[in-house]
Structure formats: C-alpha cells, structure tokens
PDB file of N, CA and C in Angstrom:
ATOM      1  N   UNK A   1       0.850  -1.175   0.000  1.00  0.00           N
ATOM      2  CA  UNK A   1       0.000   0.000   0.000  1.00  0.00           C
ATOM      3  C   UNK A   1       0.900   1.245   0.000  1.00  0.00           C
ATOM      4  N   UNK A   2       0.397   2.054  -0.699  1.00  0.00           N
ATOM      5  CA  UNK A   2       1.654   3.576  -1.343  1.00  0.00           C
ATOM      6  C   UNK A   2       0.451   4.645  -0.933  1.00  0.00           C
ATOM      7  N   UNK A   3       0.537   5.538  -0.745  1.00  0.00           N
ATOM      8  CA  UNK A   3       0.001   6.677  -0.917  1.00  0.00           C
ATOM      9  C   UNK A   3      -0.004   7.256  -2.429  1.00  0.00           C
ATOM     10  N   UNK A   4      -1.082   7.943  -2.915  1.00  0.00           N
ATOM     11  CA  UNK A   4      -1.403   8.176  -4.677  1.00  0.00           C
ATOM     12  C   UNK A   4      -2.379   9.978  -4.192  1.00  0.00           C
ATOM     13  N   UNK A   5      -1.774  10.516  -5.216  1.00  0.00           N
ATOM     14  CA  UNK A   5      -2.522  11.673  -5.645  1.00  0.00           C
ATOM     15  C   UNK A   5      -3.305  11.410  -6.388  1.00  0.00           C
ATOM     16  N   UNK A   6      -5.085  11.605  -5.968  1.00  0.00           N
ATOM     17  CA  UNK A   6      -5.964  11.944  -7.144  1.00  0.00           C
ATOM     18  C   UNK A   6      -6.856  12.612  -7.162  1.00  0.00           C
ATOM     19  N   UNK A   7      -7.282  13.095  -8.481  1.00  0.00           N
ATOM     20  CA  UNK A   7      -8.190  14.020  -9.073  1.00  0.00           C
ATOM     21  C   UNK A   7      -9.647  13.790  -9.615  1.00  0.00           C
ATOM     22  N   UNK A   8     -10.465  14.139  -8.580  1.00  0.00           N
ATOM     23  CA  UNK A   8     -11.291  13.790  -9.188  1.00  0.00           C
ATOM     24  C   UNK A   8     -12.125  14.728 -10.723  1.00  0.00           C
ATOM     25  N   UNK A   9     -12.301  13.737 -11.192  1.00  0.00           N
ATOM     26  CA  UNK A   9     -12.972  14.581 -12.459  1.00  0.00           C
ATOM     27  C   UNK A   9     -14.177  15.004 -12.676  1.00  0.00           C
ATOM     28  N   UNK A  10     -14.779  15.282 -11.789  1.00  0.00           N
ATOM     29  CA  UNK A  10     -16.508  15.863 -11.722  1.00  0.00           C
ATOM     30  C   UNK A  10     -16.276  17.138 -11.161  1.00  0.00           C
ATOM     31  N   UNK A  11     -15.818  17.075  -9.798  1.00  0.00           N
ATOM     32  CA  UNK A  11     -15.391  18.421  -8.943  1.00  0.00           C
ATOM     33  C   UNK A  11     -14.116  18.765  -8.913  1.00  0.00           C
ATOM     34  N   UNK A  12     -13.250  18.164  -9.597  1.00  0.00           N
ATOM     35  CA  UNK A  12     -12.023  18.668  -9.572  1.00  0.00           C
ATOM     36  C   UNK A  12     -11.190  18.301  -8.184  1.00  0.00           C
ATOM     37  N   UNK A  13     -11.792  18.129  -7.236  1.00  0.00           N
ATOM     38  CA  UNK A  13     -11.043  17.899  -5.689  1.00  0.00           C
ATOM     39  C   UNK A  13      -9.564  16.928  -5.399  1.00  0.00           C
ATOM     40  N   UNK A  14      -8.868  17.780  -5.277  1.00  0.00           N
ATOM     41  CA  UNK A  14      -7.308  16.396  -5.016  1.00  0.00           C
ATOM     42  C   UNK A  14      -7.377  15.854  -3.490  1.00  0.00           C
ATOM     43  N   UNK A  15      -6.768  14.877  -3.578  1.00  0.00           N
ATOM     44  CA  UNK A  15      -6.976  14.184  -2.778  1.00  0.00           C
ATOM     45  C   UNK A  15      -5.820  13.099  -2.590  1.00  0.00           C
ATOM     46  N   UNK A  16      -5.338  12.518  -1.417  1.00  0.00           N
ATOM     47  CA  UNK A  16      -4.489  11.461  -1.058  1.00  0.00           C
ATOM     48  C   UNK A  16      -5.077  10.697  -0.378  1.00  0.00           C
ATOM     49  N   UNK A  17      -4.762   9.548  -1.167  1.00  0.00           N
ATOM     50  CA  UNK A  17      -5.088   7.937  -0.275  1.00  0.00           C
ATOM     51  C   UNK A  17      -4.350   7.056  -0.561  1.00  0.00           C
ATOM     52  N   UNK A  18      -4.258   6.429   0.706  1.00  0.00           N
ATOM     53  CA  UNK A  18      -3.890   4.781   0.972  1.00  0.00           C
ATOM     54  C   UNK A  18      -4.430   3.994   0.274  1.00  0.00           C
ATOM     55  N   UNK A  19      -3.599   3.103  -1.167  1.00  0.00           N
ATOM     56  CA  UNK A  19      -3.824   2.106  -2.152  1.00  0.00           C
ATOM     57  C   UNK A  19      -3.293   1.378  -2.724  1.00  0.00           C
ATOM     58  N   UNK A  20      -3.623   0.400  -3.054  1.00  0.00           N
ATOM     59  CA  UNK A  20      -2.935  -0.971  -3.891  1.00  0.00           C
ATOM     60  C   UNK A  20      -2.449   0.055  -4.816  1.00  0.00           C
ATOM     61  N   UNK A  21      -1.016  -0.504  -5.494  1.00  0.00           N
ATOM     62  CA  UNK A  21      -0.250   0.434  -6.529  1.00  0.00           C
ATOM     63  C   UNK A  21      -1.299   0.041  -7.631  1.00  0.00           C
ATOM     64  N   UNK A  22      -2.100  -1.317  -7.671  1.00  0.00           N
ATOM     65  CA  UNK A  22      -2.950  -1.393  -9.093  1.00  0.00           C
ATOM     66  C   UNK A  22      -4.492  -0.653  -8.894  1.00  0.00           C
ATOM     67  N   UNK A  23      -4.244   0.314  -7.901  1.00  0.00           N
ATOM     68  CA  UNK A  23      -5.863   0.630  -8.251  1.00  0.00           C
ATOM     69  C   UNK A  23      -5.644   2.288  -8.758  1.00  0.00           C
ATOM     70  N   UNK A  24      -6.257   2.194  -9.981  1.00  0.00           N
ATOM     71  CA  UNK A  24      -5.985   3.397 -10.753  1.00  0.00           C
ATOM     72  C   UNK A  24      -7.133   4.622 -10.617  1.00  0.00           C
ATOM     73  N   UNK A  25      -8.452   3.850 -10.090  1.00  0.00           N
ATOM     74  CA  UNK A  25      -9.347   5.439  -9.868  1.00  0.00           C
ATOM     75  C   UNK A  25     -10.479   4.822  -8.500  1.00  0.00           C
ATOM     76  N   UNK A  26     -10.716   5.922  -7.959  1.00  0.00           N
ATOM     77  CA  UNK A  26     -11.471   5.814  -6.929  1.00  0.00           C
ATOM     78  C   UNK A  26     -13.054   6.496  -6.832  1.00  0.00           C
ATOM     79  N   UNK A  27     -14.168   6.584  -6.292  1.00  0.00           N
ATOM     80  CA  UNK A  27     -14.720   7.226  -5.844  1.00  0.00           C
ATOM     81  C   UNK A  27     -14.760   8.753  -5.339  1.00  0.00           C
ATOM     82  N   UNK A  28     -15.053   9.872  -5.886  1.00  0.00           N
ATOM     83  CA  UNK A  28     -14.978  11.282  -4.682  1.00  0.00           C
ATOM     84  C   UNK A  28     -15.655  10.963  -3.868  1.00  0.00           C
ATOM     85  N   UNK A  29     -15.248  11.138  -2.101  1.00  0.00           N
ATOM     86  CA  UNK A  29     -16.396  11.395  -1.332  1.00  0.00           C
ATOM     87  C   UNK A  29     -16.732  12.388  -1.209  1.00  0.00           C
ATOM     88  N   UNK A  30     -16.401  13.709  -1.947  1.00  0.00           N
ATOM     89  CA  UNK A  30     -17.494  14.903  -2.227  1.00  0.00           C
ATOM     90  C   UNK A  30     -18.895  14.346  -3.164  1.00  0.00           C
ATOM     91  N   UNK A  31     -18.392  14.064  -4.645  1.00  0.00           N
ATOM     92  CA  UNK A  31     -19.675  13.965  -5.186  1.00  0.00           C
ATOM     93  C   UNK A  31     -20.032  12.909  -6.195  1.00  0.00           C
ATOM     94  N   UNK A  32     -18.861  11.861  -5.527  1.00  0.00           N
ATOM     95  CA  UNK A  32     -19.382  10.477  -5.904  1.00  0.00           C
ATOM     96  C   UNK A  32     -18.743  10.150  -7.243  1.00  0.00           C
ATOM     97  N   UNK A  33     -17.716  10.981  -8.160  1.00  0.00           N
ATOM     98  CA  UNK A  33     -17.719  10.676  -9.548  1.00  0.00           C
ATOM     99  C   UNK A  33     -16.664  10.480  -9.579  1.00  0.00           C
ATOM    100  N   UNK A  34     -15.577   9.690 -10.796  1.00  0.00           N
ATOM    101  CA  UNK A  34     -14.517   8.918 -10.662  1.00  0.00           C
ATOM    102  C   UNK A  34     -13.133  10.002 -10.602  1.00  0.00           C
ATOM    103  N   UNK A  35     -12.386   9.278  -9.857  1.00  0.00           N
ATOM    104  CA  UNK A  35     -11.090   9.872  -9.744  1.00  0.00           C
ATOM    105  C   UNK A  35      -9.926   9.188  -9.726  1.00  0.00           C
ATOM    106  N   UNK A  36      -9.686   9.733 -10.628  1.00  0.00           N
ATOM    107  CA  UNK A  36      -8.227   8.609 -11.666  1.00  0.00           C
ATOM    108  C   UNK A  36      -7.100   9.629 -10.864  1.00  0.00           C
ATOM    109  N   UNK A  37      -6.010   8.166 -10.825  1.00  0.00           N
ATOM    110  CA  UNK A  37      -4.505   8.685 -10.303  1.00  0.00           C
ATOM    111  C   UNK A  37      -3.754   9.008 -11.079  1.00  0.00           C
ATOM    112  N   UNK A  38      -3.324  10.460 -10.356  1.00  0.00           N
ATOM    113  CA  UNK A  38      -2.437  11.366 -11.349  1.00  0.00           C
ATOM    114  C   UNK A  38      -0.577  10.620 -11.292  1.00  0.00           C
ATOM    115  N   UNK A  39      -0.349  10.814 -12.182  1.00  0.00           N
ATOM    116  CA  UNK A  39       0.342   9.833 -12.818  1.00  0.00           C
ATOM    117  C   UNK A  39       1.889  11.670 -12.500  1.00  0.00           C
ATOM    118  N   UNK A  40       2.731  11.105 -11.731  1.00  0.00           N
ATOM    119  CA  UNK A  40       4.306  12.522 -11.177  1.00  0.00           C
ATOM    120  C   UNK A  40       4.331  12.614 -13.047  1.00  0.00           C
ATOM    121  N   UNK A  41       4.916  13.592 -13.203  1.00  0.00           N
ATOM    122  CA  UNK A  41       5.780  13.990 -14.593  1.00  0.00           C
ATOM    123  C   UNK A  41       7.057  13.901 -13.854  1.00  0.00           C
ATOM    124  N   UNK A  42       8.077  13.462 -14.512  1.00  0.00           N
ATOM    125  CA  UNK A  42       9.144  13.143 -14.758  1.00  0.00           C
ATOM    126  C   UNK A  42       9.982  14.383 -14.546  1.00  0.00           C
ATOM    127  N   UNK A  43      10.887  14.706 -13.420  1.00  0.00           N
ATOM    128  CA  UNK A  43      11.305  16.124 -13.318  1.00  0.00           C
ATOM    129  C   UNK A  43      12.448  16.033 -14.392  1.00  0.00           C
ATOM    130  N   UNK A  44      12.841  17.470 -14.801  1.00  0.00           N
ATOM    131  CA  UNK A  44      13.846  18.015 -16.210  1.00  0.00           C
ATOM    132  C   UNK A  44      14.531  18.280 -15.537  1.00  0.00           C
ATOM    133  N   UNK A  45      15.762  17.891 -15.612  1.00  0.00           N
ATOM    134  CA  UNK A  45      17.000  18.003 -15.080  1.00  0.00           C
ATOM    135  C   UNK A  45      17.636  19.104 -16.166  1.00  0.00           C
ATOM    136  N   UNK A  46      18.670  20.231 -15.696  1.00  0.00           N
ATOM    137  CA  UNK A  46      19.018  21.582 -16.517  1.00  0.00           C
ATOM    138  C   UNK A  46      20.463  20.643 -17.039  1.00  0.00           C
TER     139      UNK A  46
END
C-alpha cells in the first residue's frame, strides 16, 4: 500500500489515499464521480 494523488474529475477535488499500486481510480467522497490517479511527470533536469 503507497500513498497516490488523485483528481477527481466531476469536482475537480485532489486528494491522497492509501492504495494498492494497481488501483488506478477511486470514488470522490465529495460527489461520488470517478477519480483517476495522477500519474508525477518526470522532473527536467538543466
């Protein structure tokens, strides 16, 4: 279990939770509609 940033896509709300690395979207408990895990970008090294 990892901690995951996600977004939900109805209300927009971010959010962190405790999850299997294979679970890719969750529930909002604001307003119920799916919220897929935001996936780091790759930092640019100068």
């Amino acid at each position: 279990m990892f901690f995951y940033d996600f977004q939900c896509q109805g209300c927009g709300w971010d959010m962190e939770r405790l999850v299997s690395p294979y679970v890719i979207e969750i529930r909002c408990p604001i307003c119920g509609y799916i919220s897929q895990k935001q996936m780091a970008a790759p930092k640019k090294e100068n």
